[in-house]
Protein backbone atom coordinates (compact mmCIF):
# COMPACT_ATOMS: atom_id res chain seq x y z
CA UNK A 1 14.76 -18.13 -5.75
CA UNK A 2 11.39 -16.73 -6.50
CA UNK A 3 10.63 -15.77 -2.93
CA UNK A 4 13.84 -14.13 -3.32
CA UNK A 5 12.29 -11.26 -5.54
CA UNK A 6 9.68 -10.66 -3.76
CA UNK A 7 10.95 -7.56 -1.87
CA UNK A 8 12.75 -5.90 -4.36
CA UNK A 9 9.53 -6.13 -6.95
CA UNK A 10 7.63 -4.61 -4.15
CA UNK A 11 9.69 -1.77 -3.56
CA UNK A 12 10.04 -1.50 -7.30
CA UNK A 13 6.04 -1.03 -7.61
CA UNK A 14 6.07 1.14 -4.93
CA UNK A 15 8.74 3.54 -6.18
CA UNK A 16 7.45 3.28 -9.78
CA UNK A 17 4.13 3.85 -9.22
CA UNK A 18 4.64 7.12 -7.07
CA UNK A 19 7.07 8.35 -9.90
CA UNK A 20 10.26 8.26 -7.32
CA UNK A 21 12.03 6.94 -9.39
CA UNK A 22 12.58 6.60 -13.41
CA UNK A 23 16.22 6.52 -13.40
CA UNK A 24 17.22 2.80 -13.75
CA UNK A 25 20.71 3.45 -11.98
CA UNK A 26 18.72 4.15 -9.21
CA UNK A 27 16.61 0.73 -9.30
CA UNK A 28 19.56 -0.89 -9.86
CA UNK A 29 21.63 0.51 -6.51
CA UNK A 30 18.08 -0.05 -4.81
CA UNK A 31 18.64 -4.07 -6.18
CA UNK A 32 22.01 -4.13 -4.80
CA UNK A 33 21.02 -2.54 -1.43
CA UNK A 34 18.31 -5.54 -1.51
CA UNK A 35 20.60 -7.83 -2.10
CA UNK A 36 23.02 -7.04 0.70
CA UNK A 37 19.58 -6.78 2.94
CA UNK A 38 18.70 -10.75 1.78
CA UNK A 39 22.38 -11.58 2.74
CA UNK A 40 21.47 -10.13 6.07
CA UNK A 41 18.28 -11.39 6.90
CA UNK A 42 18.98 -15.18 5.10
CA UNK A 43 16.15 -14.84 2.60
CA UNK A 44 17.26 -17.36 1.09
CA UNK A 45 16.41 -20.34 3.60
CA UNK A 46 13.65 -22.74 2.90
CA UNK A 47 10.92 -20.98 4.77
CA UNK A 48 10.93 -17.87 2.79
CA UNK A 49 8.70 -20.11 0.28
CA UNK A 50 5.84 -21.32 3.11
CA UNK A 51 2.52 -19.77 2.97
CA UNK A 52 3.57 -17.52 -0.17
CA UNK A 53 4.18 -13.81 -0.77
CA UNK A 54 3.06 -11.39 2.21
CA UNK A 55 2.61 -8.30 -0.08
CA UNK A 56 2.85 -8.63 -3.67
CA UNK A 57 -0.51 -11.44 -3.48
CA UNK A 58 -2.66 -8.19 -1.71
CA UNK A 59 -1.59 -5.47 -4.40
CA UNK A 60 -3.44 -7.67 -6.68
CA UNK A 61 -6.52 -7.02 -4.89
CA UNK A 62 -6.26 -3.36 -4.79
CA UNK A 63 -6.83 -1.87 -8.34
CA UNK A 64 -7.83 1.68 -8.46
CA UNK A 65 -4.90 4.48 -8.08
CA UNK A 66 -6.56 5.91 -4.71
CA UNK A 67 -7.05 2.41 -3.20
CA UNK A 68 -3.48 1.33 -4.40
CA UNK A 69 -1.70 4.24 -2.30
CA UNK A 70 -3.88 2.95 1.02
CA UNK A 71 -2.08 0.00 0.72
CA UNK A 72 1.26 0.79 -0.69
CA UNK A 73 1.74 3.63 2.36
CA UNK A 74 0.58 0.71 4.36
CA UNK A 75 3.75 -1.42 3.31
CA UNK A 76 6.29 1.09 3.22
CA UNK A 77 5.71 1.50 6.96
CA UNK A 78 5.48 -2.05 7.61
CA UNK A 79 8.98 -2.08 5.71
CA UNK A 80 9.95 0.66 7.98
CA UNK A 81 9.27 -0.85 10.79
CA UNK A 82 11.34 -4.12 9.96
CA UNK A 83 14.11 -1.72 9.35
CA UNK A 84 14.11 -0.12 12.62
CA UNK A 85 15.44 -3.27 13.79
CA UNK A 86 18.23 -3.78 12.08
CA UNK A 87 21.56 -2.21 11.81
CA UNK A 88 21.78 1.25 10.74
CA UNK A 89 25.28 1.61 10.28
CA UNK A 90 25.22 -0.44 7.43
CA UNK A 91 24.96 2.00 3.86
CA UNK A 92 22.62 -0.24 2.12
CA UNK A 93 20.54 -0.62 5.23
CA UNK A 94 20.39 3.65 5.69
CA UNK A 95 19.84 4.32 1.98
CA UNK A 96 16.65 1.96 1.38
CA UNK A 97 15.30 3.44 4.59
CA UNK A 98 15.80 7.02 3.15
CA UNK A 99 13.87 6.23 -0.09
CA UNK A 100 11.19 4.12 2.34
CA UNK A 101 10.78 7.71 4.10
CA UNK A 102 10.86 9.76 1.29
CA UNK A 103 8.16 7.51 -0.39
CA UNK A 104 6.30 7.71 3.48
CA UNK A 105 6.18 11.42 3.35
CA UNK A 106 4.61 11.45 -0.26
CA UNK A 107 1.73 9.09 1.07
CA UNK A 108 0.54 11.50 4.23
CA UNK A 109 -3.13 10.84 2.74
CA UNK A 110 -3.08 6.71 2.45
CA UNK A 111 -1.83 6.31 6.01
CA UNK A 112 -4.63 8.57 7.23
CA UNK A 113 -7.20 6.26 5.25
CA UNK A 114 -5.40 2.91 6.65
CA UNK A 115 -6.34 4.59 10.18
CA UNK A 116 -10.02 5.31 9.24
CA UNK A 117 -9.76 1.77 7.94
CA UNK A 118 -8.35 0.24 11.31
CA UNK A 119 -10.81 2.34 13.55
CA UNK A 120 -13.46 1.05 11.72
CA UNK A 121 -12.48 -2.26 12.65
CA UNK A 122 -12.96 -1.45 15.90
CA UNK A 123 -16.16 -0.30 16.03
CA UNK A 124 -18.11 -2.37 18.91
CA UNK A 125 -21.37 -2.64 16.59
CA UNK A 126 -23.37 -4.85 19.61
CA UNK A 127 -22.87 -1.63 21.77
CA UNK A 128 -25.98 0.25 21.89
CA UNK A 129 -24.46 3.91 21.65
CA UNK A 130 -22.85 3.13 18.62
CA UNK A 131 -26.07 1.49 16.90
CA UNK A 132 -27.71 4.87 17.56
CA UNK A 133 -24.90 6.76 15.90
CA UNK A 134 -25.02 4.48 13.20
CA UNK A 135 -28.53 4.89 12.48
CA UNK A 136 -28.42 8.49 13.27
CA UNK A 137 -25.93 8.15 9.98
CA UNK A 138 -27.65 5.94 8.12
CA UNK A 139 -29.29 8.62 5.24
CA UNK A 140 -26.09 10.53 4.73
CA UNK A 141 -24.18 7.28 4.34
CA UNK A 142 -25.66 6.71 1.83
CA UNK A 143 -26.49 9.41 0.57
CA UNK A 144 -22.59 9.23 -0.39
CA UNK A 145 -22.97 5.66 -1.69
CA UNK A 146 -25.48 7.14 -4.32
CA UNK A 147 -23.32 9.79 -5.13
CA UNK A 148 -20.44 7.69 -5.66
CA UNK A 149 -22.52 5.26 -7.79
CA UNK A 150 -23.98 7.60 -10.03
CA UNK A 151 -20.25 9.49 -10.66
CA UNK A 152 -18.82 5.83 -11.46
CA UNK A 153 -21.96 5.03 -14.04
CA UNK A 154 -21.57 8.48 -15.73
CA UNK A 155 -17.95 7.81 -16.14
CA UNK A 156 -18.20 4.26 -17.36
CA UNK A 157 -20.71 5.12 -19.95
CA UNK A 158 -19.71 5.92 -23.59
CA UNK A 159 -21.03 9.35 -24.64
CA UNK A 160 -23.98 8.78 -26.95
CA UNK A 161 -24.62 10.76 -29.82
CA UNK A 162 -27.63 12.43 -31.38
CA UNK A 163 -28.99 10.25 -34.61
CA UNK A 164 -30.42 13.41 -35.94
């Protein structure tokens, strides 16, 4: 039954947390679209539970606002893509894939980090073209890292006062 809820709180962080949507009736059509969705895909069969949540264990992981939109955009078009399998003609089916691209289009900048991400993966680091790049890149690198660093310290400190 857990497992169950699993989708619907994930869409529900997603949709909060962009400020979609505030309006309860909304959230609450959304559950019953959701619902209709489990029906269709059998959520509710015994394997749902193996191996645990797919989504809602990785948002813990992600904490900052910035970082949290990389992998909420991430999910929407995984979500998305599910969708595109299934059939359209059913309402509940077309209106959570409207709010899934209306939430899509308000994340153009977390799907274009998720790339830099992915190409990064890629990166063959035993070729010896790349090493050159990557040392050619080495200072500015970080050169960024300090910069970073030394805008997170300023922030986290508390502003001292003169004892005069």
């Amino acid at each position: 039954m857990i497992c169950q809820t699993y989708s619907f709180f994930v869409l529900s962080v997603i949709m909060i947390y962009f400020g979609r949507f505030g309006n309860s009736l909304i959230l609450a059509q959304l559950q019953k679209d959701i619902d209709q969705l489990k029906a269709d895909f059998n959520s509710s069969h015994s394997d749902v539970a193996d191996g645990g949540p797919i989504f809602t264990e990785k948002l813990t992981n992600w904490t900052e606002r910035n970082e949290k939109r990389i992998i909420l955009s991430q999910i929407v078009s995984m979500y998305l893509e599910m969708l595109e399998n299934t059939d359209k003609s059913k309402p509940h089916v077309r209106h959570i894939s409207e709010e899934l691209y209306t939430l899509k289009n308000s994340l153009p900048d977390g799907l274009k980090k998720m790339k830099d991400l992915m190409d990064l993966t890629k990166l063959q680091m035993s070729d010896l073209k790349i090493q050159r790049k990557a040392v050619n890149e080495l200072f500015s690198v970080l050169q960024k890292l300090a910069e970073t660093s030394t805008l997170k310290r300023k922030r986290s400190q508390p502003q001292r006062r003169c004892k005069c």
